[in-house]
C-alpha atoms as a PDB file:
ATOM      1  CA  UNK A   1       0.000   0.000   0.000  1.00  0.00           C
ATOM      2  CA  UNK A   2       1.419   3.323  -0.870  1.00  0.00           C
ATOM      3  CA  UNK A   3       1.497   6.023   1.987  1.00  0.00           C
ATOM      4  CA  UNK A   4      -0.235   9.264   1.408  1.00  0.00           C
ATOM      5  CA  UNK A   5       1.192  12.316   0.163  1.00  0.00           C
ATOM      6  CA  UNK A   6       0.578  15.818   1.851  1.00  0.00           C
ATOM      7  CA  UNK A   7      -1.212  16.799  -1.688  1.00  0.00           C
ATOM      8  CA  UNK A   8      -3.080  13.200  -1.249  1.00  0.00           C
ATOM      9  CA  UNK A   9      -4.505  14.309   2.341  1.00  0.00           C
ATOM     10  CA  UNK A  10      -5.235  18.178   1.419  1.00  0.00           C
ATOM     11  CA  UNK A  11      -7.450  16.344  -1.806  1.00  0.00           C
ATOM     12  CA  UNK A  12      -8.682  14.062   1.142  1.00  0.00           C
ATOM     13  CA  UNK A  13     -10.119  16.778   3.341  1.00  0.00           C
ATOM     14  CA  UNK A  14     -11.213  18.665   0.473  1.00  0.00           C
ATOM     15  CA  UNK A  15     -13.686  15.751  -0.223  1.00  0.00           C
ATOM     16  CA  UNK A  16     -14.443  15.256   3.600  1.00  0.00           C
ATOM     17  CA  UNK A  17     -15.139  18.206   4.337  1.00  0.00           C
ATOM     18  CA  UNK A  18     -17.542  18.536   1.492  1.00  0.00           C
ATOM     19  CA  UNK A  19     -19.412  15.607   2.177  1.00  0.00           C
ATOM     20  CA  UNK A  20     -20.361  17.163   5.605  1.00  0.00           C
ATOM     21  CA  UNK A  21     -21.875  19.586   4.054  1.00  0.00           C
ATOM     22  CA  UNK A  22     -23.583  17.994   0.875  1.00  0.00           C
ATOM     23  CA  UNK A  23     -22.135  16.407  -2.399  1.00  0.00           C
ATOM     24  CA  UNK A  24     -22.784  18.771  -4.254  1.00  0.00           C
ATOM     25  CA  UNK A  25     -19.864  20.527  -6.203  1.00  0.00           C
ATOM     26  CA  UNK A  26     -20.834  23.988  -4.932  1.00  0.00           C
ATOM     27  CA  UNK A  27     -19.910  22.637  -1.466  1.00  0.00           C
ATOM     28  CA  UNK A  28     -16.544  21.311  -1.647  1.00  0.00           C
ATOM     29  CA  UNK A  29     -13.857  23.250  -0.291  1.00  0.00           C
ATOM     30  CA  UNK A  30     -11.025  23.753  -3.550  1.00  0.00           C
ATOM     31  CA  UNK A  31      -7.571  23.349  -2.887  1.00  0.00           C
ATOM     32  CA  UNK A  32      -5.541  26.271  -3.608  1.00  0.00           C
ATOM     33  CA  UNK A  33      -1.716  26.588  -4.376  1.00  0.00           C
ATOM     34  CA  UNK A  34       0.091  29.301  -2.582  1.00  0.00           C
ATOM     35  CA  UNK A  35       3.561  30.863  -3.988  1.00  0.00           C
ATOM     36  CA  UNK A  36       5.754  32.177  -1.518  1.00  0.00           C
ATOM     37  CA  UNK A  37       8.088  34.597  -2.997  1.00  0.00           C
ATOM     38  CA  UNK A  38      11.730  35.043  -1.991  1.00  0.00           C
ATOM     39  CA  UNK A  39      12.875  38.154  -3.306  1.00  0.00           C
ATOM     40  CA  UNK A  40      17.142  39.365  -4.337  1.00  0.00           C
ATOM     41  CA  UNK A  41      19.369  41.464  -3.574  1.00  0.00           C
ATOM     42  CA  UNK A  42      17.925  44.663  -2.210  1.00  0.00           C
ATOM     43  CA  UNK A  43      14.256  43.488  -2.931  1.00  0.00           C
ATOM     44  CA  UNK A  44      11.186  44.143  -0.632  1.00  0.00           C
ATOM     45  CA  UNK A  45       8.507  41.366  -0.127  1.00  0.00           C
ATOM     46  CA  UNK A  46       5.831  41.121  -3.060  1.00  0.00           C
ATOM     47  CA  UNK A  47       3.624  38.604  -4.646  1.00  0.00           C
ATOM     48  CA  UNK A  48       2.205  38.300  -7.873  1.00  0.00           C
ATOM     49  CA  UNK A  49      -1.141  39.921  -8.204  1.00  0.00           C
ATOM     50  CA  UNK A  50      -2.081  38.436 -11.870  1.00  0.00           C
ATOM     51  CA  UNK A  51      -1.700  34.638 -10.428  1.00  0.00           C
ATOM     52  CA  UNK A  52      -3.949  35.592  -7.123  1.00  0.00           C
ATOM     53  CA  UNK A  53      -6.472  36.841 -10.057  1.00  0.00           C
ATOM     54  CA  UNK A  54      -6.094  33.271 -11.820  1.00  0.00           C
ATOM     55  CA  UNK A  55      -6.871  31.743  -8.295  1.00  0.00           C
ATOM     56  CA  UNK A  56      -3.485  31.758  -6.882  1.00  0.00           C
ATOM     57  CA  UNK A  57      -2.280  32.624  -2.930  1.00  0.00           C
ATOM     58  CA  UNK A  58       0.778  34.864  -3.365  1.00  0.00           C
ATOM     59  CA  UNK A  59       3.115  36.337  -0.509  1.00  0.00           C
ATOM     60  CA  UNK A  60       6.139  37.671  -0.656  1.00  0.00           C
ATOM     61  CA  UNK A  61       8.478  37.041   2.747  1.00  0.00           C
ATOM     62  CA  UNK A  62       9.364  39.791   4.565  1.00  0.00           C
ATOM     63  CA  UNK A  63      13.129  39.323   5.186  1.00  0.00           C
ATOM     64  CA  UNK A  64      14.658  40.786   8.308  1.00  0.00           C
ATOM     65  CA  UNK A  65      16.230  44.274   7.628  1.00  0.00           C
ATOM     66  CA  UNK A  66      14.357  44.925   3.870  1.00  0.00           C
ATOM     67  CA  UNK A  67      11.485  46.669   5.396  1.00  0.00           C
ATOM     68  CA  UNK A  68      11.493  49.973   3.374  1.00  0.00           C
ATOM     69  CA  UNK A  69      10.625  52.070   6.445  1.00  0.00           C
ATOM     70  CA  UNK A  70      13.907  50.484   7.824  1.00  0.00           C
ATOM     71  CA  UNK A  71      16.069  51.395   4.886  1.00  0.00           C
ATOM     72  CA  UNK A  72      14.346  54.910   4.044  1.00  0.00           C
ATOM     73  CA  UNK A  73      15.644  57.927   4.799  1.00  0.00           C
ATOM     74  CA  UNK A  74      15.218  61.830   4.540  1.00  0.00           C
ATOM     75  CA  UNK A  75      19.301  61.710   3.501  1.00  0.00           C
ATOM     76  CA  UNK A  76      18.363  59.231   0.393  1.00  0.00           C
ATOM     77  CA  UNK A  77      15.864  61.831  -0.878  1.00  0.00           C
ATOM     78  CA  UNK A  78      16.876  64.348  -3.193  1.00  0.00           C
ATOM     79  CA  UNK A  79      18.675  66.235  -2.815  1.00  0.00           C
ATOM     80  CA  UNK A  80      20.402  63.467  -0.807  1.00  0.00           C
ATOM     81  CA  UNK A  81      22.978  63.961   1.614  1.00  0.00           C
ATOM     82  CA  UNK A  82      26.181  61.456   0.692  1.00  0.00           C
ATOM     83  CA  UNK A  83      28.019  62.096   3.802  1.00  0.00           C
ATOM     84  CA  UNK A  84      25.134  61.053   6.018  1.00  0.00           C
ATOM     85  CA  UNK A  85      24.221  57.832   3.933  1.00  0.00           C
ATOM     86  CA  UNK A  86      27.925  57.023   4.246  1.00  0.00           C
ATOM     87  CA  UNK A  87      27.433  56.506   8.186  1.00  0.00           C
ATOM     88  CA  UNK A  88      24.288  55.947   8.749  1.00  0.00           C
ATOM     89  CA  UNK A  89      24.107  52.103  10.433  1.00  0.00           C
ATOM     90  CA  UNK A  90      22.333  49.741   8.872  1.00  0.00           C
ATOM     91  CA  UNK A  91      19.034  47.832   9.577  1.00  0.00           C
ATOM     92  CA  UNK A  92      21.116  44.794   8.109  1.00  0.00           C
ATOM     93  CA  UNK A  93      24.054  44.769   9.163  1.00  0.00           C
ATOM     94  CA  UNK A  94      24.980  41.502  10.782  1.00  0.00           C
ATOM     95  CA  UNK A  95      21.636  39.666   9.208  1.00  0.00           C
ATOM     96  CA  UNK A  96      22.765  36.433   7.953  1.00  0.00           C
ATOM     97  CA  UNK A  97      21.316  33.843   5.315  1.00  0.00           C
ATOM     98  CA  UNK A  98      20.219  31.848   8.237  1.00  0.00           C
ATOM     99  CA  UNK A  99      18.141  35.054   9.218  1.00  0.00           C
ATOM    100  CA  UNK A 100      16.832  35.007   5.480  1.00  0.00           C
ATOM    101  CA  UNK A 101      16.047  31.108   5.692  1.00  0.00           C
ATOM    102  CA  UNK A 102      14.138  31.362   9.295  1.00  0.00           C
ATOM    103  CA  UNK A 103      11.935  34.143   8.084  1.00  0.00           C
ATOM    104  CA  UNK A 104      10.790  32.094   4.728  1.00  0.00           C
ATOM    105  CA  UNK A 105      10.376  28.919   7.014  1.00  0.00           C
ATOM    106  CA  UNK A 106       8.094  31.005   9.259  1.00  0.00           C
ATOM    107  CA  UNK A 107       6.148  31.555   5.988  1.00  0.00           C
ATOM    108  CA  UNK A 108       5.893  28.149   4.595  1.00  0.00           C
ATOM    109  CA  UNK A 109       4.606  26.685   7.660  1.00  0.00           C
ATOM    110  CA  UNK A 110       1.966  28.746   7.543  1.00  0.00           C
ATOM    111  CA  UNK A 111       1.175  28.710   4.284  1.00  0.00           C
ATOM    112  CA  UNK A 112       1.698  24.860   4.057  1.00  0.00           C
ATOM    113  CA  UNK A 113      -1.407  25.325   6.941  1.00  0.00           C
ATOM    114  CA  UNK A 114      -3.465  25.956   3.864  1.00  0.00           C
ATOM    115  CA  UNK A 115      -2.941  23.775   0.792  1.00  0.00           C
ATOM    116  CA  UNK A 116       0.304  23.035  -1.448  1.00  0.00           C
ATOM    117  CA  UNK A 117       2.971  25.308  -1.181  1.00  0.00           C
ATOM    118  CA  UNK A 118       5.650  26.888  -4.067  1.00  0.00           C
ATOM    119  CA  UNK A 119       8.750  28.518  -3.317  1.00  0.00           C
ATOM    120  CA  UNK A 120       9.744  31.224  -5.309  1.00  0.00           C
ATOM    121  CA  UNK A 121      13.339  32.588  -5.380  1.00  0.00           C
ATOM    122  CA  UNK A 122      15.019  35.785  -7.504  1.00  0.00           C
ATOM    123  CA  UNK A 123      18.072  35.960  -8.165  1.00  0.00           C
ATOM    124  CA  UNK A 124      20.202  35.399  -4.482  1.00  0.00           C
ATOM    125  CA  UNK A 125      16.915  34.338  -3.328  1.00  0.00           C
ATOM    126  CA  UNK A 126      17.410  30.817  -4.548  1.00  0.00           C
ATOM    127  CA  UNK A 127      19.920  30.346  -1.817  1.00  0.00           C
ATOM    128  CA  UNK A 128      17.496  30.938   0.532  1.00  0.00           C
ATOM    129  CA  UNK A 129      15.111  28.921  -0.922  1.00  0.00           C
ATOM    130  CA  UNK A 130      17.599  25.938  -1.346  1.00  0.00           C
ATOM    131  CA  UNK A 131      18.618  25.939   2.814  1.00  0.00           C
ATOM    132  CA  UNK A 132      14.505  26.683   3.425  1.00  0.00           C
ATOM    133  CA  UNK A 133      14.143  23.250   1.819  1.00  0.00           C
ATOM    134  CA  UNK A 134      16.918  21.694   3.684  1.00  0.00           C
ATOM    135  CA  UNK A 135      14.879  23.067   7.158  1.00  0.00           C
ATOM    136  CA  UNK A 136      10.941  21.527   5.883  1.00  0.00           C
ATOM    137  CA  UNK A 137      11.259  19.738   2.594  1.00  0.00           C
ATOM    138  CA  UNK A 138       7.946  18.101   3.810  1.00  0.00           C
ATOM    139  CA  UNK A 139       5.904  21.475   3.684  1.00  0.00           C
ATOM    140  CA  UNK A 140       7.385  22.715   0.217  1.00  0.00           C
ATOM    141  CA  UNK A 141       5.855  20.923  -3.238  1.00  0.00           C
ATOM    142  CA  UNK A 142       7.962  22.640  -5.297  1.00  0.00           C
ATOM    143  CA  UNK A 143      10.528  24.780  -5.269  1.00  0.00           C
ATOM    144  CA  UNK A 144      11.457  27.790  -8.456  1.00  0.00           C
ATOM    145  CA  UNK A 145      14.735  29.591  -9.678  1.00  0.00           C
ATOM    146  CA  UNK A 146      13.731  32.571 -11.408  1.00  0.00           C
ATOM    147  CA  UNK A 147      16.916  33.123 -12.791  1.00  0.00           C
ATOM    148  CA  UNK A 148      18.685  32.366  -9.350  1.00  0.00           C
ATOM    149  CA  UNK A 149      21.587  31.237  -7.902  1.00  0.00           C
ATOM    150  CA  UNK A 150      21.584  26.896  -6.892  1.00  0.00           C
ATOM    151  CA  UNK A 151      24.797  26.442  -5.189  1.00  0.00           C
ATOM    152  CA  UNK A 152      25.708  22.705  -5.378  1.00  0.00           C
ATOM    153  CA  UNK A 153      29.459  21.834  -6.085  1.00  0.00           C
ATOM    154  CA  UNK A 154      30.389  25.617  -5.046  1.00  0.00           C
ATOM    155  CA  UNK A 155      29.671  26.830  -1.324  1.00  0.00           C
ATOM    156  CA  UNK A 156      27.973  29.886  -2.324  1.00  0.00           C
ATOM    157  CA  UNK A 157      26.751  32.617  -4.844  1.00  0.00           C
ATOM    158  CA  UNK A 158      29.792  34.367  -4.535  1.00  0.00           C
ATOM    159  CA  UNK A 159      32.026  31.271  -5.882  1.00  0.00           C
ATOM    160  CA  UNK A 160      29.958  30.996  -8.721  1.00  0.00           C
ATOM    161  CA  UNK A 161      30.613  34.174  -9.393  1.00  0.00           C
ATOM    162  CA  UNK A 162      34.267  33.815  -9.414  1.00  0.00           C
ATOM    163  CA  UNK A 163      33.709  30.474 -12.216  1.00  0.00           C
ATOM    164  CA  UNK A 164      34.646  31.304 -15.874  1.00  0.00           C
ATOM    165  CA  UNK A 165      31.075  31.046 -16.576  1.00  0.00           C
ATOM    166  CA  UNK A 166      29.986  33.834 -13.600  1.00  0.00           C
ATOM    167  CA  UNK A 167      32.859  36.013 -14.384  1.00  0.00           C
ATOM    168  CA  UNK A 168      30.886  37.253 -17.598  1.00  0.00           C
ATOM    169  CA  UNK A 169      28.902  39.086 -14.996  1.00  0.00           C
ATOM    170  CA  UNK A 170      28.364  42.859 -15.674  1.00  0.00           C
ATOM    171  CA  UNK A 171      27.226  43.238 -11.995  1.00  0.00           C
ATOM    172  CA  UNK A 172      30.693  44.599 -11.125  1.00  0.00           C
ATOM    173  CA  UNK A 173      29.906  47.064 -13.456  1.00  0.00           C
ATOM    174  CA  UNK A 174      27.738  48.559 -10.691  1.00  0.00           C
ATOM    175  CA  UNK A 175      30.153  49.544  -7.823  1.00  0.00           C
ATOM    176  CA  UNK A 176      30.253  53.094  -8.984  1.00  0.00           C
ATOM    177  CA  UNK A 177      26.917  53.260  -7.393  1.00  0.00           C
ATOM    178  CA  UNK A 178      28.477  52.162  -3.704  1.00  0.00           C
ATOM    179  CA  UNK A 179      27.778  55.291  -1.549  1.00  0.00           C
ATOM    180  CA  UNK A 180      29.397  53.855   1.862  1.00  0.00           C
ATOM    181  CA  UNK A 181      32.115  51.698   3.244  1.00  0.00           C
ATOM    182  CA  UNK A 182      30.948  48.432   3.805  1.00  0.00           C
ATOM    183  CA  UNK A 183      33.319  48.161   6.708  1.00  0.00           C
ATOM    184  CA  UNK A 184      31.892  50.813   8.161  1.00  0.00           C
ATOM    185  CA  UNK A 185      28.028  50.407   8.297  1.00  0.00           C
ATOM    186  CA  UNK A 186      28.102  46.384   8.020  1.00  0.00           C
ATOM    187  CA  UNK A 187      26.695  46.151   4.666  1.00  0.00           C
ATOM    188  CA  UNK A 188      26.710  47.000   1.035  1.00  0.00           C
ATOM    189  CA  UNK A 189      24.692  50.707   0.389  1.00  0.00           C
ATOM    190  CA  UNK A 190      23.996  51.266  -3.062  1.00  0.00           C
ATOM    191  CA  UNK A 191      22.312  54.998  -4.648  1.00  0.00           C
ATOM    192  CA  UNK A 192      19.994  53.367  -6.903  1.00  0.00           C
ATOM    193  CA  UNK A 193      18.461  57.443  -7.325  1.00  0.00           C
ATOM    194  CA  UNK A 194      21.370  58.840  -9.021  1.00  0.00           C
ATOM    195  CA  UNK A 195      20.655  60.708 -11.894  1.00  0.00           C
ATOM    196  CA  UNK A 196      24.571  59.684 -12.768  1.00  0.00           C
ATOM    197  CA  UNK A 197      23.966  58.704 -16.553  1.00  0.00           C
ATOM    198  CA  UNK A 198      27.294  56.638 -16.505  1.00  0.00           C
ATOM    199  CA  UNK A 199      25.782  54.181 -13.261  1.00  0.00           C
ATOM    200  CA  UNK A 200      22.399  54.021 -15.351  1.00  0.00           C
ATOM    201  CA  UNK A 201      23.621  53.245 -18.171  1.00  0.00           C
ATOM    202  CA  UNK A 202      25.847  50.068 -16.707  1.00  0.00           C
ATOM    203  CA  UNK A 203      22.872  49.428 -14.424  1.00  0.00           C
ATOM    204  CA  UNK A 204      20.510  49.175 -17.976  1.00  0.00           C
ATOM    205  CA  UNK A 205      23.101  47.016 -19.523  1.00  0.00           C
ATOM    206  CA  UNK A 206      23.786  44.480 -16.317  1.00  0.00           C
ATOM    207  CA  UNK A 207      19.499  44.600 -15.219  1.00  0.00           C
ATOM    208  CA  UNK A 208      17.104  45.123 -17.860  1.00  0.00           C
ATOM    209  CA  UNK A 209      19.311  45.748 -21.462  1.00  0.00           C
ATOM    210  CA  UNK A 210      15.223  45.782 -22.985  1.00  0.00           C
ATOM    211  CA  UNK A 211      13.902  48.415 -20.711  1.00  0.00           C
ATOM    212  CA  UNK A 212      12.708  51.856 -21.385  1.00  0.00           C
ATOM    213  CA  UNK A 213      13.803  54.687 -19.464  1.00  0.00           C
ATOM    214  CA  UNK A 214      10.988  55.003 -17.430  1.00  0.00           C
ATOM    215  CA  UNK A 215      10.837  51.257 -17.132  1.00  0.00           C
ATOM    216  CA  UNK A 216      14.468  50.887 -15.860  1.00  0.00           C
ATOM    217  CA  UNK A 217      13.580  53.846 -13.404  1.00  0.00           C
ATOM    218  CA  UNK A 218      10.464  52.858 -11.739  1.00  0.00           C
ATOM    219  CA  UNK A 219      12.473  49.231 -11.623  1.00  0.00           C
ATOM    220  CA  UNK A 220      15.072  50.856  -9.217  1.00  0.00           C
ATOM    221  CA  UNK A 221      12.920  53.087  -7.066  1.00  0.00           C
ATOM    222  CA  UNK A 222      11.476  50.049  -5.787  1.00  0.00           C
ATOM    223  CA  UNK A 223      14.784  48.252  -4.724  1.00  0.00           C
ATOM    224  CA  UNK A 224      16.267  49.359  -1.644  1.00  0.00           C
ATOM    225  CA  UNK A 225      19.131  50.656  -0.917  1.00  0.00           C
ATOM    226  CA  UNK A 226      21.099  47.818   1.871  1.00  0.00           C
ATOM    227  CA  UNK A 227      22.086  44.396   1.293  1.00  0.00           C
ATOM    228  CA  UNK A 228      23.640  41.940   4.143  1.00  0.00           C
ATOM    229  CA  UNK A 229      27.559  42.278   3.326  1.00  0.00           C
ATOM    230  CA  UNK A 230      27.007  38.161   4.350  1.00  0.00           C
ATOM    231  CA  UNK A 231      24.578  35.856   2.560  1.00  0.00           C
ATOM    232  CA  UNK A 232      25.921  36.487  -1.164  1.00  0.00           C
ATOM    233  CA  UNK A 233      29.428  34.519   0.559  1.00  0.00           C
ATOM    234  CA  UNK A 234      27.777  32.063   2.852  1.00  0.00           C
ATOM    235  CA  UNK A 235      27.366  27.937   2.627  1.00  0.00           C
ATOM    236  CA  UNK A 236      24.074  28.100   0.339  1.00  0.00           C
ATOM    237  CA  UNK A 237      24.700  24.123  -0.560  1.00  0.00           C
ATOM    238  CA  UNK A 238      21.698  22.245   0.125  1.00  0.00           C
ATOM    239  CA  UNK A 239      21.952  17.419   1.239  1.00  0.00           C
ATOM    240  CA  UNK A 240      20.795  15.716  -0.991  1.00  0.00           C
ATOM    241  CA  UNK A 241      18.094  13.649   1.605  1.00  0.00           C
ATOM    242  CA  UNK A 242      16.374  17.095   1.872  1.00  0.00           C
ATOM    243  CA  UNK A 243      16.047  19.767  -0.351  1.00  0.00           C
ATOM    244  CA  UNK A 244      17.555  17.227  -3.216  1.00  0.00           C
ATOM    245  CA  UNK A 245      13.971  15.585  -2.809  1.00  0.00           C
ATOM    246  CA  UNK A 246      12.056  18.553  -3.184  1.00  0.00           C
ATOM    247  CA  UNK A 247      10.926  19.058  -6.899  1.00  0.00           C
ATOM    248  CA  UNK A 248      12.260  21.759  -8.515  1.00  0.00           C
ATOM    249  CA  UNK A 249      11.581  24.500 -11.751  1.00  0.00           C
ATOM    250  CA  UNK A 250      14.526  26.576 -13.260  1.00  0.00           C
ATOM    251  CA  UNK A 251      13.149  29.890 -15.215  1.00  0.00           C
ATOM    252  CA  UNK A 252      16.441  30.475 -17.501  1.00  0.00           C
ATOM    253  CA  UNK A 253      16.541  34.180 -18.536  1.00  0.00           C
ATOM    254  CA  UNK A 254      18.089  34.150 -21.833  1.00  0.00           C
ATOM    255  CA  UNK A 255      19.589  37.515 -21.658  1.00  0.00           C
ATOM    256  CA  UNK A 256      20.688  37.976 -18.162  1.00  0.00           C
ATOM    257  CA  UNK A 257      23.792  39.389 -17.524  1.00  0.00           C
ATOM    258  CA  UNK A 258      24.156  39.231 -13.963  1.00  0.00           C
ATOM    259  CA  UNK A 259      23.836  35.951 -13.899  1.00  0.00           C
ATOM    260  CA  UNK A 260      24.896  34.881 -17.198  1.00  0.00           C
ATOM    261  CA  UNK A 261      22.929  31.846 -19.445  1.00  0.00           C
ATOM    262  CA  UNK A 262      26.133  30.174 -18.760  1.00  0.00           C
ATOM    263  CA  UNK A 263      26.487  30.146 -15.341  1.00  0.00           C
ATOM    264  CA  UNK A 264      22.882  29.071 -14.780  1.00  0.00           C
ATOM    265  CA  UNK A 265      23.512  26.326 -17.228  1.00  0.00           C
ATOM    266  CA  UNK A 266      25.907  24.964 -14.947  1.00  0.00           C
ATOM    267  CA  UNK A 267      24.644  25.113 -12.010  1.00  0.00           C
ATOM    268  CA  UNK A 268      21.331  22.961 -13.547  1.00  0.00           C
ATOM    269  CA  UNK A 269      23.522  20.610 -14.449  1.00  0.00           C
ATOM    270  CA  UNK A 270      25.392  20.281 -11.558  1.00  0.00           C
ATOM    271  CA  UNK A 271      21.877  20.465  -9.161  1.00  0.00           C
ATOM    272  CA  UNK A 272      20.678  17.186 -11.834  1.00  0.00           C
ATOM    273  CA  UNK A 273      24.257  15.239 -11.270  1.00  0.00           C
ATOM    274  CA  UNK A 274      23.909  15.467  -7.363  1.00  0.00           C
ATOM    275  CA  UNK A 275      19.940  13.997  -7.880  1.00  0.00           C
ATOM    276  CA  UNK A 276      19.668  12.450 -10.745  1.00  0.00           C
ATOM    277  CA  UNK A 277      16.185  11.007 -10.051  1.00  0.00           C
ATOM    278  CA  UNK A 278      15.095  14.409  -9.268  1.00  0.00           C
ATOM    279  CA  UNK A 279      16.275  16.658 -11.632  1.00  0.00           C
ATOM    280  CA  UNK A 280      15.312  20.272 -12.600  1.00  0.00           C
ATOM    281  CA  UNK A 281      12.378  20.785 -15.713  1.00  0.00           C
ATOM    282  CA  UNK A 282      13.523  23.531 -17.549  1.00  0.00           C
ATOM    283  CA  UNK A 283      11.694  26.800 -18.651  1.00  0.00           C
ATOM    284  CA  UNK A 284      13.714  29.242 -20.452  1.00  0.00           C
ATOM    285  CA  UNK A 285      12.215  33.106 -21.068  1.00  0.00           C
ATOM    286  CA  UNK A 286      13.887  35.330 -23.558  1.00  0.00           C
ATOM    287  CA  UNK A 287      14.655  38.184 -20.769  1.00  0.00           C
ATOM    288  CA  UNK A 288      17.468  40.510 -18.875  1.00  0.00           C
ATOM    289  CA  UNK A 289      17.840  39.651 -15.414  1.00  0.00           C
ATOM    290  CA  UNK A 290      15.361  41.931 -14.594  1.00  0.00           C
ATOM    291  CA  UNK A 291      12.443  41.662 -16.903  1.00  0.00           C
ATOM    292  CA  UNK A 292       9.953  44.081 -18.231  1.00  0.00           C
ATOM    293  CA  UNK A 293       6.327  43.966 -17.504  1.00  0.00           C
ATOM    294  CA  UNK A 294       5.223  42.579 -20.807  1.00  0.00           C
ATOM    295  CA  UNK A 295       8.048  39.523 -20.170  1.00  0.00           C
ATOM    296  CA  UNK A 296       7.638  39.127 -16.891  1.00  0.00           C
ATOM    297  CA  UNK A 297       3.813  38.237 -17.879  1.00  0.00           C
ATOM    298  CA  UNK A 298       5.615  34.972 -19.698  1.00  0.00           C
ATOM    299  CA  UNK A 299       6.646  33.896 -16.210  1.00  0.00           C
ATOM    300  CA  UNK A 300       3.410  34.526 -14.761  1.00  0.00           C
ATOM    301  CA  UNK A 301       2.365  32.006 -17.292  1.00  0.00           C
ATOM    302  CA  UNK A 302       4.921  29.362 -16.341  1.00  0.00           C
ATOM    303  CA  UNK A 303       4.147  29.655 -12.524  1.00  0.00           C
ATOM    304  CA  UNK A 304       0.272  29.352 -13.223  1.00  0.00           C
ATOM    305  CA  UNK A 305       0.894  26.196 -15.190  1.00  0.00           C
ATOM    306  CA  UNK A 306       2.632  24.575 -12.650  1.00  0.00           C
ATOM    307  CA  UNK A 307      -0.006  24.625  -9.866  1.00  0.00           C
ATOM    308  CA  UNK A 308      -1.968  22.661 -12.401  1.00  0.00           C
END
């Protein structure tokens, strides 16, 4: 006899419950996927507001130090005061990727309260995701890289980085936009509202190559401006008995160049070698690393799919 899976027993109570009521299909209880959503590098928590229209639970996880009233202030406003924002401490200084992993736990057991659960993660967010499938691969039914960083034969995002494949990166050619010492204030403190055309234009090419101006603006007024000086170099490798059961989704974005085609290549088909009887299915989305509205609405698609 084959024991139960956790999607087995929601269907289960789904049927139960709607045979206390009646049988008729008006009075059974649907099961309903929610997507948690672990955003990157300088990201606040959001969902997806097209897939909750489709039927969809979204959150986004609120990780410790990215709350915008945390990272806000008068000095970043224009006209901004540099010498401030160079000393002003940071609300994440000291926050580690084991802070980042306990706060999207805290999520998925909730969520998991509720019906299937799948784990969205951006960019440096698939770190987190990997280690939050290490902590409760029972509560997670699938887990998504958007374009995001699975560190399996490397320790951590930064290694990748430093592979032939990751050192096509154009994310270095961002550090102009550094407006503190990260020595100083505990964390990395980038001016994503400089007008400085130079910083834009290497932000456009690294981010969103397709984007507008106005598009590639309202894109970084909504990032903030810290990010932990420790998770991009931490152990982000997840065993093989946990999170290499969990099964997994890798959105490839053709035309990212912070985290080049290459690089992600690799570290699919190093994830596949270290489970090969639970390797990654494969959507690819022709897209910069950060994606436009009208592409991003491709990825929408994909995630809507796989509830089904």
């Amino acid at each position: 006899m084959s024991i139960p899976t956790r999607r087995d027993m929601f269907q289960y109570a789904a049927v139960a419950g709607a045979g206390a009521v009646g049988a008729s299909a008006a009075g059974r209880k649907r099961e309903v996927t929610t997507y948690v959503f672990v955003t990157g590098s300088n990201g606040v928590a959001s969902g997806d507001s097209e897939l909750a229209l489709r039927g969809h639970r979204t959150v986004g996880v609120n990780l410790p130090g990215h709350g915008p009233e945390e990272q806000f202030h008068l000095a970043y406003q224009s006209p901004q005061d540099l010498e401030k924002l160079a000393t002003l401490p940071s609300p994440v200084a000291g926050v580690t990727l084991d802070d980042y992993v306990e706060a999207t736990v805290n999520v998925v057991r909730r969520a998991a309260k509720h019906g299937p659960v799948i784990l969205v993660g951006g960019s440096l967010g698939g770190a987190t995701i990997t280690k939050a499938a290490d902590a409760v691969p029972d509560l997670i039914d699938l887990l998504v890289y958007d374009t995001a960083f699975c560190c399996t034969n490397l320790r951590s995002p930064n290694d990748y980085l430093e592979t032939p494949e990751g050192k096509e990166s154009l994310a270095a050619g961002v550090a102009s936009g550094i407006i503190a010492d990260p020595r100083v204030i505990g964390a990395i403190r980038m001016n994503w509202r400089t007008n400085d055309r130079k910083f834009l234009e290497a932000v456009k090419a690294a981010f969103m190559a397709e984007a507008s101006e106005g598009e590639l603006l309202a894109m970084l007024n909504t990032l903030l401006p810290d990010e932990s000086l420790q998770v991009g170099s931490a152990d982000a490798r997840g065993r093989k008995e946990a999170w290499g059961r969990v099964p997994r989704v890798y959105i490839r974005h053709t035309r990212d160049k912070v985290i080049p085609l290459a690089l992600q290549d690799r570290m699919i088909k190093e994830a596949n070698a270290a489970t090969p009887g639970n390797k990654f299915k494969v959507y690819s989305v022709e897209t910069s690393h950060a994606p436009t509205a009208r592409t991003y609405r491709l990825i929408t698609e994909i995630l809507h799919k796989l509830a089904k």
